[in-house]
Structures are given as structure tokens and as C-alpha cells.
Protein backbone atom coordinates (compact mmCIF):
# COMPACT_ATOMS: atom_id res chain seq x y z
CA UNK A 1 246.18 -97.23 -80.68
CA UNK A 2 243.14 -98.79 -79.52
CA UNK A 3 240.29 -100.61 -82.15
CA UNK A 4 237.21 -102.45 -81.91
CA UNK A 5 234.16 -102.15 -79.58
CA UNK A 6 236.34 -101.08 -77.14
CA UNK A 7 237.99 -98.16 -78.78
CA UNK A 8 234.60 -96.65 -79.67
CA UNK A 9 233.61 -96.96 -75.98
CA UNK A 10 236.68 -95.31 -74.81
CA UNK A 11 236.27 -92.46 -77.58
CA UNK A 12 233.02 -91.81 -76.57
CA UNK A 13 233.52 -91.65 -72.99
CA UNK A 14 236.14 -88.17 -73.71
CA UNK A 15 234.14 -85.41 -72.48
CA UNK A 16 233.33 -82.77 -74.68
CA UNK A 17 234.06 -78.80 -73.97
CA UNK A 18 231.51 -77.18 -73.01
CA UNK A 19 231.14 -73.68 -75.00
CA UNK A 20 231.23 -70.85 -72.55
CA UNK A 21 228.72 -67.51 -73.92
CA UNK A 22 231.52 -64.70 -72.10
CA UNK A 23 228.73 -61.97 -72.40
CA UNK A 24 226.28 -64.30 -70.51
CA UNK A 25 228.86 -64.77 -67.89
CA UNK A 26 229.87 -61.08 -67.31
CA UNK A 27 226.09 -60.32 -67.54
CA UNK A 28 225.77 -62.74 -64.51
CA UNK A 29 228.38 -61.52 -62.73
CA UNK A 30 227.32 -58.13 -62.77
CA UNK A 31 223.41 -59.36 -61.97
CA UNK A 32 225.37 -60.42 -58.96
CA UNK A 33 226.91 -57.34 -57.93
CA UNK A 34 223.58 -55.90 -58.47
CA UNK A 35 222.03 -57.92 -55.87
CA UNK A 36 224.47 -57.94 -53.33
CA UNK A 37 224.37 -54.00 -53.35
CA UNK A 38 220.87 -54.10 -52.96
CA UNK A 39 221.18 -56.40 -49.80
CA UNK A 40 223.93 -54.77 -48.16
CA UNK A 41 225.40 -52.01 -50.31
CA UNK A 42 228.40 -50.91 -51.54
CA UNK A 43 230.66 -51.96 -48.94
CA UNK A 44 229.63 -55.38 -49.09
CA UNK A 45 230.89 -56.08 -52.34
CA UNK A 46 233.93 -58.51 -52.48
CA UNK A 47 234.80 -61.19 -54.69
CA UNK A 48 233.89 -63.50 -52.19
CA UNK A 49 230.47 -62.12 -51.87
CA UNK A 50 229.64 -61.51 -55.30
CA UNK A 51 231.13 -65.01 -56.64
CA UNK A 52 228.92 -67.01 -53.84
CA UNK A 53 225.99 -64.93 -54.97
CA UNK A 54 226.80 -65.85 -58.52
CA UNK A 55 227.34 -69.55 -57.65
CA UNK A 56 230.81 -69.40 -58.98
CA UNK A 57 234.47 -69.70 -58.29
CA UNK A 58 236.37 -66.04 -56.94
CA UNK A 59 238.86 -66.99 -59.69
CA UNK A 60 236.44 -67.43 -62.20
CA UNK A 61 234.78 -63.62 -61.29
CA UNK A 62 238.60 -62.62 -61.21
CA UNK A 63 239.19 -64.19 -64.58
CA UNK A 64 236.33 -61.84 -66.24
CA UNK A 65 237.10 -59.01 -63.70
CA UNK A 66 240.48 -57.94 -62.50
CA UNK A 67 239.87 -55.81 -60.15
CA UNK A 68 237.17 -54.71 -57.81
CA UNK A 69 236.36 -51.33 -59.46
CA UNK A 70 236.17 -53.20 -62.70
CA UNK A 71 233.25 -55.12 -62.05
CA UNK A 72 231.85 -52.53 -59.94
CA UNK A 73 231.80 -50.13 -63.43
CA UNK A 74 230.41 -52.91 -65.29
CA UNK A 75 227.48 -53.12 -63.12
CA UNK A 76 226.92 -49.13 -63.37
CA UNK A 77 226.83 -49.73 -67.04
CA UNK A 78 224.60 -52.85 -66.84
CA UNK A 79 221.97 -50.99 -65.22
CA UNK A 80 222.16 -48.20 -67.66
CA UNK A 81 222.27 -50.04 -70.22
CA UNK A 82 219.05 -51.82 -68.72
CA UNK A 83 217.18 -48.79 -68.25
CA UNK A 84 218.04 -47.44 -72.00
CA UNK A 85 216.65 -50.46 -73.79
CA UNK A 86 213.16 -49.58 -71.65
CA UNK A 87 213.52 -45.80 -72.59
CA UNK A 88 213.98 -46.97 -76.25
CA UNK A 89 210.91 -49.78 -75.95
CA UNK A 90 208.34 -46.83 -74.16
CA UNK A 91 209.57 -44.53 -77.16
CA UNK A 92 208.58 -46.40 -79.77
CA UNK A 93 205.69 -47.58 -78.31
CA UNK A 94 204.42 -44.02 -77.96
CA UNK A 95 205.37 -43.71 -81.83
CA UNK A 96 206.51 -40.91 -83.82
CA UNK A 97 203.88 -38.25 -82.72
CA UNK A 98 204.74 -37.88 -79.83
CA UNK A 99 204.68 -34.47 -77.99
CA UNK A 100 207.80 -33.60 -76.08
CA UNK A 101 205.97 -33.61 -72.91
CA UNK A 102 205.19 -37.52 -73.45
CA UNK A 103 208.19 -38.02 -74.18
CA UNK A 104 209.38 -36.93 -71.24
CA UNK A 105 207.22 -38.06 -69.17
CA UNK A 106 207.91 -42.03 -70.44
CA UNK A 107 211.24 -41.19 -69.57
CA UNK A 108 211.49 -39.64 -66.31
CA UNK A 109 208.55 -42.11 -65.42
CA UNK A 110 211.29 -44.89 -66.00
CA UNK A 111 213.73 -43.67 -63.84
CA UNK A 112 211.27 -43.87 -60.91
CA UNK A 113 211.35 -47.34 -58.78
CA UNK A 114 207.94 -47.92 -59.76
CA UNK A 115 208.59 -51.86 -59.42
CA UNK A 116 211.07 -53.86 -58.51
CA UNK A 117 213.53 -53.93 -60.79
CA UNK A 118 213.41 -50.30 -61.05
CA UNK A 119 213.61 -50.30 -57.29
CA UNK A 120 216.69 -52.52 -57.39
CA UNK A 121 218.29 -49.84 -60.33
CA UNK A 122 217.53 -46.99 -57.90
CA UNK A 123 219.09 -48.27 -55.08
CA UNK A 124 222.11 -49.62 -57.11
CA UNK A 125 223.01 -46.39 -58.31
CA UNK A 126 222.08 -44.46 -55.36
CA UNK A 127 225.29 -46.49 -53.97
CA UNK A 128 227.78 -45.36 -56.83
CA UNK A 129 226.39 -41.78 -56.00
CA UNK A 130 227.18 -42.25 -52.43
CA UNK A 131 230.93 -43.93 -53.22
CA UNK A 132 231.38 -41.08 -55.68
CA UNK A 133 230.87 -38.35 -52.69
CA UNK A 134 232.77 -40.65 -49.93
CA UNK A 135 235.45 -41.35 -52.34
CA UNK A 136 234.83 -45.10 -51.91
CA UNK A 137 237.10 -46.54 -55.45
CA UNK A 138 234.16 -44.76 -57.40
CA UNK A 139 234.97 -40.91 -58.87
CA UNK A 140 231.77 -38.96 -60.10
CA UNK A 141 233.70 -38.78 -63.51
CA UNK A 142 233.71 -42.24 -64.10
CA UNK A 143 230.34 -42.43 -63.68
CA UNK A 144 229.02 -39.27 -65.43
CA UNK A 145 228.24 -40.66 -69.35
CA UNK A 146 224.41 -42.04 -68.54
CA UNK A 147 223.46 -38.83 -66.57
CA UNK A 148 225.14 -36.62 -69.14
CA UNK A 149 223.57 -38.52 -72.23
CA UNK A 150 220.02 -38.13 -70.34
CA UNK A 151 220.30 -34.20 -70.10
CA UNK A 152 221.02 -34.25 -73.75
CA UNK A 153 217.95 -36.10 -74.67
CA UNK A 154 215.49 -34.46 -72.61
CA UNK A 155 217.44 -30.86 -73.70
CA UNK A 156 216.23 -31.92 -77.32
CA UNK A 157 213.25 -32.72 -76.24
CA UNK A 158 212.50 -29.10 -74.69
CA UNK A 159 214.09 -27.38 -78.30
CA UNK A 160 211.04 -28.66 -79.59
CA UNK A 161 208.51 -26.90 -77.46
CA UNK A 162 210.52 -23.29 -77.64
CA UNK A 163 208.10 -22.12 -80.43
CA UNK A 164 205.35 -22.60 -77.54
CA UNK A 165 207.60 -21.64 -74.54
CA UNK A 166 210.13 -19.36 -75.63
CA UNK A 167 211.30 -18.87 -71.95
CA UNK A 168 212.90 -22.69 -71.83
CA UNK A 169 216.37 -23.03 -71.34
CA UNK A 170 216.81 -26.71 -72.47
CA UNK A 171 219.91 -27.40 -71.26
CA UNK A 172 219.49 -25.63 -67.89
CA UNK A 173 216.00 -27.17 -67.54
CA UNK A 174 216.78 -30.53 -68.64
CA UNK A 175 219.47 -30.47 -65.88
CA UNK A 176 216.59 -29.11 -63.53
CA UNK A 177 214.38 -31.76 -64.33
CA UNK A 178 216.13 -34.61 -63.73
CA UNK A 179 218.25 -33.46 -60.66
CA UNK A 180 214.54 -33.37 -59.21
CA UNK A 181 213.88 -36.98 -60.73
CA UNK A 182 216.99 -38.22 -58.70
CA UNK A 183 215.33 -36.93 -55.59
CA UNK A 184 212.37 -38.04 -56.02
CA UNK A 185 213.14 -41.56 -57.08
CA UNK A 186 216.03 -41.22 -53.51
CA UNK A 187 212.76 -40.33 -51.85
CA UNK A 188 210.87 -43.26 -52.96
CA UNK A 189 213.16 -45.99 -51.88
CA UNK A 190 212.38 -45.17 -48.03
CA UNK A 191 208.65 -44.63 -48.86
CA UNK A 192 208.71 -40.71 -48.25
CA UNK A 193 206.80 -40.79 -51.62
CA UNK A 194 204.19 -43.05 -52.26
CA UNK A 195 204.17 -43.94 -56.05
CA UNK A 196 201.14 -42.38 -57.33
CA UNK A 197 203.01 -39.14 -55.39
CA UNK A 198 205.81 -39.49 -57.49
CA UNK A 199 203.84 -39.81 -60.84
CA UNK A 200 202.17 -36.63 -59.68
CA UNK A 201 205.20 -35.17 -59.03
CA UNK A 202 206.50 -35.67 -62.01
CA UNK A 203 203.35 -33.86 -63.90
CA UNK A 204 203.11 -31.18 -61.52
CA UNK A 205 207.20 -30.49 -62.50
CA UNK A 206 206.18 -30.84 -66.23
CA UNK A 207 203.48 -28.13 -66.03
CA UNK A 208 206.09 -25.75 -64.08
CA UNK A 209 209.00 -26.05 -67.28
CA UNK A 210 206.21 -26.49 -70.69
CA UNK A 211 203.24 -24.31 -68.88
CA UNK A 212 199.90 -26.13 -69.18
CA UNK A 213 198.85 -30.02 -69.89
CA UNK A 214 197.73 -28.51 -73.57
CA UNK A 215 201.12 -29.99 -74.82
CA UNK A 216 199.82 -33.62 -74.26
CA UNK A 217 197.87 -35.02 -76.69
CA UNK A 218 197.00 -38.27 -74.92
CA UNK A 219 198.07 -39.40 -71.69
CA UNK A 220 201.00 -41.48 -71.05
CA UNK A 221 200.86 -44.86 -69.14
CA UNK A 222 203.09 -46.03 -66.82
């Protein structure tokens, strides 16, 4: 046992823990994988790459990711989860009034790579797509919960304008919708549509499923 001055020095000189946020961690992991798809897509996604993008150890990305596919899923999720919390923020600033087609609109508007980090969602999960049809680790089931969960909500949205346009099909129209969406936003990436293309896209497949602009009460920014 050690007292005095000396003890107190050599108490003080033990370094303390320092407390690790796990969420933060797997969110920057996953940022990572993000950005190395971006630069050179699916294929160049290793645990080498994605740790020195992360400025981290391999065992430390293998610590909070096991395997490969693991933190490849993770990152599909990320960027859904991403794009929901923007869907949910253009929602409520629109408020409760909202018409259906507004509500639409804010939300196939989001999926478009109108900026960058839009861009960088679009071309992310244009890769899963790709690995789901190559059979690259990635099935189209495993990825299928985000797409499936937007039909629904624009499908909900359409109920609502069937006492205007009885000849909606919501379900069959929502799919419609944003199977054209995908395209478009594909489209976008290699600039065969301009942006203000896209937004006009977007209107001019509004007017085809809910008839006329009428529906709109006040435009909807982007």
C-alpha cells in the first residue's frame, strides 16, 4: 500500500475508462459502409475497407458486426430509417390538413436524390437492388420491409381520395407509383433526369392516378 503525496500522484495517474455510446459506434460503422458503396459499390465492401473508412480497427467493426451481410443489412436499415424520420418531419410540417395528393407528393419527393444525401441513399440502395438480382449475399426478401411499409402508406393515402376517384385501386396504384419513383430516382443518378424533370414527373404521375391538380390545396415545397 502506498500513502502520502506520492500515493495520490500514482492514483491519479490510473487512466480512467472511457464510456463507449454502442449505437454511436454501429451508426458510424454503417455511415461507413454507406460511403464506401457510394465510392465503389457493393463489391468493394470488406472489413478492411469499411474499418479504414471508419478510422477503426477490422476487429473492432467485427466486434459490432459478425459477418459481412450483417453490417451490410444494418446499413439498408440505416438509410431507411434515415429517410423515414424526413418523411415523418415533411408530414408534420405540412400538418393535419393535408390532402392526400400532398401527402404524397412530400413523400415520393423524398425518395428522389434531390441533394446529396438523398443522392448518396439512392445510390446505396440501388446497390442492395442490384445484389438482390445478382444474388450477391443480399436476397430481395431480406430487404423487402421499407418498400412494403411505403406501398402501405401511400395505399392509405389513395383510400382517402376514392370518394373523388372511385376508379383507384390503392394498393395496385400505390405499387404503380412508386415502382415509377424507383426509376425515376435510378434515372437521376446518371443525370438522364434533370431535377426539376423529376419533380415534374412526379406531378404529371399524380394527375394520371387522382385526375386533376383540384386535390391540392396549396403547393408542396421541396
Amino acid at each position: 500500500m502506498t500513502f502520502g503525496a506520492e500515493g495520490r500522484e500514482e492514483r491519479r495517474a490510473v487512466p480512467v475508462p472511457r464510456l463507449v455510446d454502442h449505437e454511436v459506434r454501429r451508426r458510424e460503422i454503417t455511415g461507413a459502409v454507406r460511403r464506401v458503396i457510394v465510392d465503389g459499390g457493393l463489391e468493394a465492401v470488406t472489413f478492411q475497407s469499411v474499418a479504414a473508412e471508419a478510422g477503426i480497427s477490422v476487429r473492432l467493426v467485427q466486434y459490432y458486426f459478425g459477418t459481412k451481410k450483417e453490417f451490410l443489412l444494418a446499413t439498408h436499415r440505416s438509410v431507411m430509417e434515415t429517410a423515414a424520420a424526413r418523411f415523418m418531419q415533411r408530414w408534420e410540417a405540412l400538418g393535419s390538413d393535408a390532402t392526400p395528393r400532398e401527402a404524397i407528393s412530400a413523400l415520393l419527393n423524398e425518395l428522389l436524390p434531390l441533394d446529396d444525401a438523398r443522392r448518396e441513399e439512392a445510390i446505396v440502395l440501388g446497390a442492395f437492388n442490384t445484389a438482390s438480382i445478382s444474388g450477391n449475399g443480399i436476397t430481395a426478401e431480406e430487404t423487402l420491409a421499407a418498400p412494403r411499409a411505403l406501398v402501405a402508406v401511400v395505399a392509405e393515402q389513395l383510400r382517402r381520395t376514392q370518394h373523388l376517384e372511385p376508379s383507384v385501386d390503392p394498393e395496385l396504384d400505390a405499387e404503380l407509383v412508386l415502382a415509377a419513383i424507383g426509376g425515376i430516382a435510378q434515372g437521376m443518378l446518371p443525370g438522364h433526369y434533370t431535377p426539376e424533370l423529376a419533380v415534374d414527373l412526379v406531378d404529371r404521375l399524380l394527375d394520371r392516378i387522382l385526375g386533376t391538380k383540384q386535390l391540392s390545396a396549396h403547393p408542396t415545397n421541396i
